[in-house]
N, C-alpha and C. Protein backbone atom coordinates (compact mmCIF):
# COMPACT_ATOMS: atom_id res chain seq x y z
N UNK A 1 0.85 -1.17 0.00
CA UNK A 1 0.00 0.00 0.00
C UNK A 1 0.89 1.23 0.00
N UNK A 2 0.73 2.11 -0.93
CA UNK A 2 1.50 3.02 -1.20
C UNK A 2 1.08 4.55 -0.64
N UNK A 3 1.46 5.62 -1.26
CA UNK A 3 1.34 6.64 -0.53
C UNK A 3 -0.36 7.34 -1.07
N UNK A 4 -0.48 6.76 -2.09
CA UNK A 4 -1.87 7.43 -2.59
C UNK A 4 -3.06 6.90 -1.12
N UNK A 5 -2.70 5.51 -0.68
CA UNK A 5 -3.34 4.82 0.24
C UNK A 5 -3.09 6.28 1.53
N UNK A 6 -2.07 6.12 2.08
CA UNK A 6 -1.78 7.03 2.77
C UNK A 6 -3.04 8.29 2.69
N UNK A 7 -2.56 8.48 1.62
CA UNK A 7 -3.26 10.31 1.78
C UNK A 7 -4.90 9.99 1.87
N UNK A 8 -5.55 8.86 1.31
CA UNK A 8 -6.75 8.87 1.38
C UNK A 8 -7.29 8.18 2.85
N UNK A 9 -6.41 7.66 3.45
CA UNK A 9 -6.73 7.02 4.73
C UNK A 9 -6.38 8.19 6.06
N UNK A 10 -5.90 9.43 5.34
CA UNK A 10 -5.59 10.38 6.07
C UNK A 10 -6.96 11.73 6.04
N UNK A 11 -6.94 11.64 4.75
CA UNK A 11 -8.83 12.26 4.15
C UNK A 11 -9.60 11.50 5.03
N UNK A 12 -9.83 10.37 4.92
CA UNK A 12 -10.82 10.04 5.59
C UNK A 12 -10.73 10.14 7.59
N UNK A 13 -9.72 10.44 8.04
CA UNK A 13 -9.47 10.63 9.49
C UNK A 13 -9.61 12.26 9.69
N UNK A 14 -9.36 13.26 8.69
CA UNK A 14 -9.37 14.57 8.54
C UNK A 14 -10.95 15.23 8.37
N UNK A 15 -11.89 13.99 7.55
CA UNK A 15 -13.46 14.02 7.64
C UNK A 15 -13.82 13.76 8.52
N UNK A 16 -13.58 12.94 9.14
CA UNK A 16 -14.02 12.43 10.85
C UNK A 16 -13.86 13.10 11.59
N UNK A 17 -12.95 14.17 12.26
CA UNK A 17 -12.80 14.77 12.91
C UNK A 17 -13.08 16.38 12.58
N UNK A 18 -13.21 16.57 11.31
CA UNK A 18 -14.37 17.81 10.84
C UNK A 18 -15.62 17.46 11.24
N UNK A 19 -16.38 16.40 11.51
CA UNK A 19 -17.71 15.82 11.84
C UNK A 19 -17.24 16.14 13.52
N UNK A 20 -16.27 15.46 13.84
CA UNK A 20 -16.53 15.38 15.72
C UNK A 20 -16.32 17.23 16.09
N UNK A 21 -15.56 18.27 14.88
CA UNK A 21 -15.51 19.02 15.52
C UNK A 21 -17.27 20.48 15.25
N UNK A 22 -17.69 19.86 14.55
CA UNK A 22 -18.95 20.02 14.11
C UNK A 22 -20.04 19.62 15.35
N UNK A 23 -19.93 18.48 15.91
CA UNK A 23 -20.79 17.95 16.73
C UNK A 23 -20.85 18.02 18.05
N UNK A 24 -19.19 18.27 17.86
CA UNK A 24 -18.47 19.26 19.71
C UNK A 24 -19.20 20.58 19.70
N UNK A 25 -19.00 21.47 18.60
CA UNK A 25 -19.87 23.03 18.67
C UNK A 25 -21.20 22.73 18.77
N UNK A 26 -22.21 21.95 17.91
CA UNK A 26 -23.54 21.94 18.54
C UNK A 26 -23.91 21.65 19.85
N UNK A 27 -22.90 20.22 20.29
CA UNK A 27 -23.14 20.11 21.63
C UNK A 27 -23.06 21.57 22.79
N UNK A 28 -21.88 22.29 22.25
CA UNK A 28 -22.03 23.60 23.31
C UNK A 28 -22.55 24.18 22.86
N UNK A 29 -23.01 24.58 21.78
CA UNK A 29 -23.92 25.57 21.73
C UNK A 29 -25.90 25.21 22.21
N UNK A 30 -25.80 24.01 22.05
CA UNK A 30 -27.14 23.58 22.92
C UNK A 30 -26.86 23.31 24.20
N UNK A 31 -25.96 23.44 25.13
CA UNK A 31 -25.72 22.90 26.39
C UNK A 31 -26.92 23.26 27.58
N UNK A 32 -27.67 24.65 27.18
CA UNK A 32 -28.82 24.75 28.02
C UNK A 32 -30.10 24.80 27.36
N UNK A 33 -30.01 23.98 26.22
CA UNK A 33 -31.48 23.82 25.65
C UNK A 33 -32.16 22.49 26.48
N UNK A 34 -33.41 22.71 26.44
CA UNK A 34 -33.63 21.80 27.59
C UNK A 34 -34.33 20.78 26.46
N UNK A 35 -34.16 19.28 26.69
CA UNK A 35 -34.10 18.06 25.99
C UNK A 35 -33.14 17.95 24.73
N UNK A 36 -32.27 18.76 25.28
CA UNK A 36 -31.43 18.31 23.85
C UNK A 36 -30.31 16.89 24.26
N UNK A 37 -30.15 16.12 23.58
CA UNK A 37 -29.37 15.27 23.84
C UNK A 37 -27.75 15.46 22.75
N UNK A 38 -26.93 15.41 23.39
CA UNK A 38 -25.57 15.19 23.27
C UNK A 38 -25.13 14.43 22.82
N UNK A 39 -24.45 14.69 21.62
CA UNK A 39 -23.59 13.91 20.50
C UNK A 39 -22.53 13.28 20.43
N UNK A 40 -21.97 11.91 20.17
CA UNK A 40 -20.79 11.95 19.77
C UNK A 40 -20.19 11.46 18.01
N UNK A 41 -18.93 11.21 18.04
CA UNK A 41 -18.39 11.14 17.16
C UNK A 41 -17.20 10.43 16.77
N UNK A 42 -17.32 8.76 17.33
CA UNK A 42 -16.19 7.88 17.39
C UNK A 42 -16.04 7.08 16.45
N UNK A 43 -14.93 7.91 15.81
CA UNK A 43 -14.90 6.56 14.28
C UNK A 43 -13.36 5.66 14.42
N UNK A 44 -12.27 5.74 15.67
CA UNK A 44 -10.83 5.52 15.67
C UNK A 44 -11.60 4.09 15.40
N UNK A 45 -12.15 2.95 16.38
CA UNK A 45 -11.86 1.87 15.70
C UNK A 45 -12.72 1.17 15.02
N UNK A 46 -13.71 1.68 14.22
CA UNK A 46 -14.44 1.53 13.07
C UNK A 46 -13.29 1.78 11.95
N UNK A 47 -12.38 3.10 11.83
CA UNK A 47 -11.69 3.23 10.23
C UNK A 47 -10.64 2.33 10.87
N UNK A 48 -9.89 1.68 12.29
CA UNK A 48 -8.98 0.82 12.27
C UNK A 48 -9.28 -0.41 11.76
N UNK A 49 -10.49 -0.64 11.93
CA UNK A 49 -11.17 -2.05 10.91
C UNK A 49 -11.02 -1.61 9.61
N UNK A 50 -11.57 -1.12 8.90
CA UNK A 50 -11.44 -0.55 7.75
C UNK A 50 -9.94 -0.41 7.04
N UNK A 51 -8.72 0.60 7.82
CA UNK A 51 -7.70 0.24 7.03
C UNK A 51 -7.19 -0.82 7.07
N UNK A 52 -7.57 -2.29 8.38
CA UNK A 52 -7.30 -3.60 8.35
C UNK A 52 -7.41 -4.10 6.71
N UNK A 53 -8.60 -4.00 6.28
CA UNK A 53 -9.44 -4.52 5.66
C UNK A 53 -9.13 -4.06 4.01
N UNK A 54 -8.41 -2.92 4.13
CA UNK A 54 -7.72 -2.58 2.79
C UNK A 54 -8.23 -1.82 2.32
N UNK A 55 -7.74 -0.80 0.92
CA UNK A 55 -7.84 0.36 0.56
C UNK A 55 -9.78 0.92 0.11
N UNK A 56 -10.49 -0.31 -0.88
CA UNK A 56 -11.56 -0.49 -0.79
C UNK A 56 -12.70 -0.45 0.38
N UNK A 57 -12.35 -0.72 1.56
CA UNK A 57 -12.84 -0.79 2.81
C UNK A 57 -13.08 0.75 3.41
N UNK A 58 -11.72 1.97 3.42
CA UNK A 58 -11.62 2.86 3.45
C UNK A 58 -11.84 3.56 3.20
N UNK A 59 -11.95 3.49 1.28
CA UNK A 59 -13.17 4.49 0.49
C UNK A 59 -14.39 4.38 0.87
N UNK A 60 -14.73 3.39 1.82
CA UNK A 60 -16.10 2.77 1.98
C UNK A 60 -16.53 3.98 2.94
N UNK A 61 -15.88 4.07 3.89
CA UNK A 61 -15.79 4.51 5.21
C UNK A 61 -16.35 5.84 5.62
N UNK A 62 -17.09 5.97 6.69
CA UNK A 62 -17.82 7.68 6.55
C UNK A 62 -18.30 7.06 7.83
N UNK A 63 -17.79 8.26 8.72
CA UNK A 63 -18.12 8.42 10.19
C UNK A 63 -19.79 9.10 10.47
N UNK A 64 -20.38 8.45 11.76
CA UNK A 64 -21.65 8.45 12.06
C UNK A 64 -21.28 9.80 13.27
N UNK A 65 -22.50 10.15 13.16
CA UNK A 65 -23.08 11.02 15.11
C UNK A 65 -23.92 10.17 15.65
N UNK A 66 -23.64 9.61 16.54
CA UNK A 66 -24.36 9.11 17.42
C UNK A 66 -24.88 9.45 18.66
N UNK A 67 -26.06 9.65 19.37
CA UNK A 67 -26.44 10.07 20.37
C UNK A 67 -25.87 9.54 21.31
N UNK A 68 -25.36 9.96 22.44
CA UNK A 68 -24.63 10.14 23.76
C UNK A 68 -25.57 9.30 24.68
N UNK A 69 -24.93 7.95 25.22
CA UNK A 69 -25.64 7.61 26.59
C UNK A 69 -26.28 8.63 27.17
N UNK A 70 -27.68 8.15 28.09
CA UNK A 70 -28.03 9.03 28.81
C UNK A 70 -27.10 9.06 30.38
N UNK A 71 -26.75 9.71 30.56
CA UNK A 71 -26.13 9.57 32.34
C UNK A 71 -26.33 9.76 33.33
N UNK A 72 -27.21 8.65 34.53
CA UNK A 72 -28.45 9.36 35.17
C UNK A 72 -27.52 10.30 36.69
N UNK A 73 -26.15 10.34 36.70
CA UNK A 73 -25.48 10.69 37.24
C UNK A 73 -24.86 11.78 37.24
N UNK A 74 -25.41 12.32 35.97
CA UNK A 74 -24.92 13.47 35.16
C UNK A 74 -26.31 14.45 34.28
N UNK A 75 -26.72 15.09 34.56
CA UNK A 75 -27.63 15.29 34.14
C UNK A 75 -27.64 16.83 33.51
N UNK A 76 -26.30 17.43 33.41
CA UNK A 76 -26.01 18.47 32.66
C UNK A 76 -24.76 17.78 31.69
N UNK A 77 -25.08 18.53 30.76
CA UNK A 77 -24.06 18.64 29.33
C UNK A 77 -22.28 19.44 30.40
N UNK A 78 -21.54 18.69 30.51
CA UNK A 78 -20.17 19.42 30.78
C UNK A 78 -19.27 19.45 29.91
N UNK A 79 -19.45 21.17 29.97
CA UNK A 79 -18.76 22.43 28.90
C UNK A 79 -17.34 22.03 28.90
N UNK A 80 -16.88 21.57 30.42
CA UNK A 80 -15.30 21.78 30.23
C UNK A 80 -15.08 20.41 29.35
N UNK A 81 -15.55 19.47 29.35
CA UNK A 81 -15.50 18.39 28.83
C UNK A 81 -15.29 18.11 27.30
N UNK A 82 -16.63 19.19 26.96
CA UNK A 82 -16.76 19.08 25.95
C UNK A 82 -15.85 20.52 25.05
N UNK A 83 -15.00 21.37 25.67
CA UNK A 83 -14.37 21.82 25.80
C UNK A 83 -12.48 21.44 25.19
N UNK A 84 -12.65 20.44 26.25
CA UNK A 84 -11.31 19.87 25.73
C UNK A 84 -11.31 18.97 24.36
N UNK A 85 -12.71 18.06 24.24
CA UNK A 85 -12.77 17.44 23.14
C UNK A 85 -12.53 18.30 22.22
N UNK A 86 -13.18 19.81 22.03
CA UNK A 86 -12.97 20.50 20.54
C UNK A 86 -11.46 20.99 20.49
N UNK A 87 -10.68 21.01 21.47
CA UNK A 87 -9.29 21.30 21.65
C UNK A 87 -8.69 20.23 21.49
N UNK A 88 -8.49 19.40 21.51
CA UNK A 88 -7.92 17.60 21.20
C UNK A 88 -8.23 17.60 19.68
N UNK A 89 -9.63 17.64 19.39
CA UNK A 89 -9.77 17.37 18.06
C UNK A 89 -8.99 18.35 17.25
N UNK A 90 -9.09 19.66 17.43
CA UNK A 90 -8.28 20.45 16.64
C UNK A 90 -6.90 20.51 16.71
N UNK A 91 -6.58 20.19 17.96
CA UNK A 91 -5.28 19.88 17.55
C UNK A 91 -4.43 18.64 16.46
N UNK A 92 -5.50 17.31 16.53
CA UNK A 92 -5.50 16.77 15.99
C UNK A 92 -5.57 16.83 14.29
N UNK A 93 -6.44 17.67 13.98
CA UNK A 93 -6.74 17.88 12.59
C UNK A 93 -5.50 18.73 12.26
N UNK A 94 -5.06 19.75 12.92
CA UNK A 94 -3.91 21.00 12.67
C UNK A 94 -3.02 19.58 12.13
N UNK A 95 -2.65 18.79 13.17
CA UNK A 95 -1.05 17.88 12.87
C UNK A 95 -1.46 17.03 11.34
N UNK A 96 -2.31 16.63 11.38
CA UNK A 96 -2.90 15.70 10.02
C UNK A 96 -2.54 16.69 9.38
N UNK A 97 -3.41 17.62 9.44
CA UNK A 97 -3.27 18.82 8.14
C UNK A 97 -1.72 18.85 7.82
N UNK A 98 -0.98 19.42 8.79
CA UNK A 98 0.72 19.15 8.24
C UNK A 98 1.39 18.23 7.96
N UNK A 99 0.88 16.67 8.24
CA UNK A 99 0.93 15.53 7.85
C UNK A 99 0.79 15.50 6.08
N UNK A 100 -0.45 15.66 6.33
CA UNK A 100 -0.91 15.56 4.63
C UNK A 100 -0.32 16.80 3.62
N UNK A 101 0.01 17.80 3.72
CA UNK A 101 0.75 18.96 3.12
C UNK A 101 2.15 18.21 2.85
N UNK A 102 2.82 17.70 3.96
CA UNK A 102 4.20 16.97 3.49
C UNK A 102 4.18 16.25 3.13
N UNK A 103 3.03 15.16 2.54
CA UNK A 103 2.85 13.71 1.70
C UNK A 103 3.15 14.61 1.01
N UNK A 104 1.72 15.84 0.30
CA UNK A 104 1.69 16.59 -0.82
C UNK A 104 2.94 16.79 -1.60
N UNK A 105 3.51 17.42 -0.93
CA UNK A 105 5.12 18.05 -1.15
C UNK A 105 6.15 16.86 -1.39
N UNK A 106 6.15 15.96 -0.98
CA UNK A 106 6.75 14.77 -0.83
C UNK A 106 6.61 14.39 -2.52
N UNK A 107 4.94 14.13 -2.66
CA UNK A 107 4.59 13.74 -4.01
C UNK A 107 5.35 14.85 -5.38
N UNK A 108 4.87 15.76 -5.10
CA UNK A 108 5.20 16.78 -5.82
C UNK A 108 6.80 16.89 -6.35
N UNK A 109 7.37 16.58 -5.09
CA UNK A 109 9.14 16.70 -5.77
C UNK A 109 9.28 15.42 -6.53
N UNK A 110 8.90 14.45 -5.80
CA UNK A 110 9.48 13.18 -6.44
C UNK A 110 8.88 13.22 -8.19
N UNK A 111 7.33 14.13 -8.31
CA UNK A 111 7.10 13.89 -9.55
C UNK A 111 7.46 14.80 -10.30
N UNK A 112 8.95 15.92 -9.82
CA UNK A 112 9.55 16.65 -10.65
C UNK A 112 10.53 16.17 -10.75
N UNK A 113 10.85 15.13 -10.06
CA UNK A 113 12.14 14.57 -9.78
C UNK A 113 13.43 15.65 -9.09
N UNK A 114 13.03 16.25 -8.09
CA UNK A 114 13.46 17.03 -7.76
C UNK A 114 14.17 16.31 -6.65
């Protein structure tokens, strides 16, 4: 599996976490609507099956929102929580993003032969 594999198994982790960071802001921005239920957005070992499973498997691949256990222990949405998730995730996407720019570049010289 070569680098084209790479970059598209990297697209597809860079969509996933545009979705979790999508679903982190609704969650705070509804945090005091009353019956709103709380989202998540776990695709790590759904696409780890998937790149198991090979390049076909991956194109397949597209992360869900799924509604949030209820927690009868917890009965407010927590901001700081959900807080750090949109800070994790973005940090996450920032490093991919420079990840995938240096495949780019990577590709690019080799196909000037530079």
């Amino acid at each position: 599996m070569g680098s084209q594999y790479t970059v598209a198994l990297v697209g597809k982790v860079l969509d996933a976490l545009n979705l979790r960071q999508i679903t982190t802001a609704q969650n705070i921005a509804n945090a005091n609507s009353a019956h709103y239920v709380p989202k998540d957005v776990s695709f790590e070992a759904s696409l780890a099956r998937a790149a198991a499973e090979g390049p076909d498997a991956v194109r397949r691949f597209s992360a869900e929102v799924t509604a949030r256990p209820f927690n009868t222990d917890q009965q407010e949405l927590r901001l700081d929580l959900e807080m750090q998730t949109a800070s994790a995730t973005a940090q996450r996407y920032s490093a991919l993003s420079d990840l995938l720019g240096r495949e780019m570049e990577i590709q690019r010289l080799a196909t000037r032969g530079q």
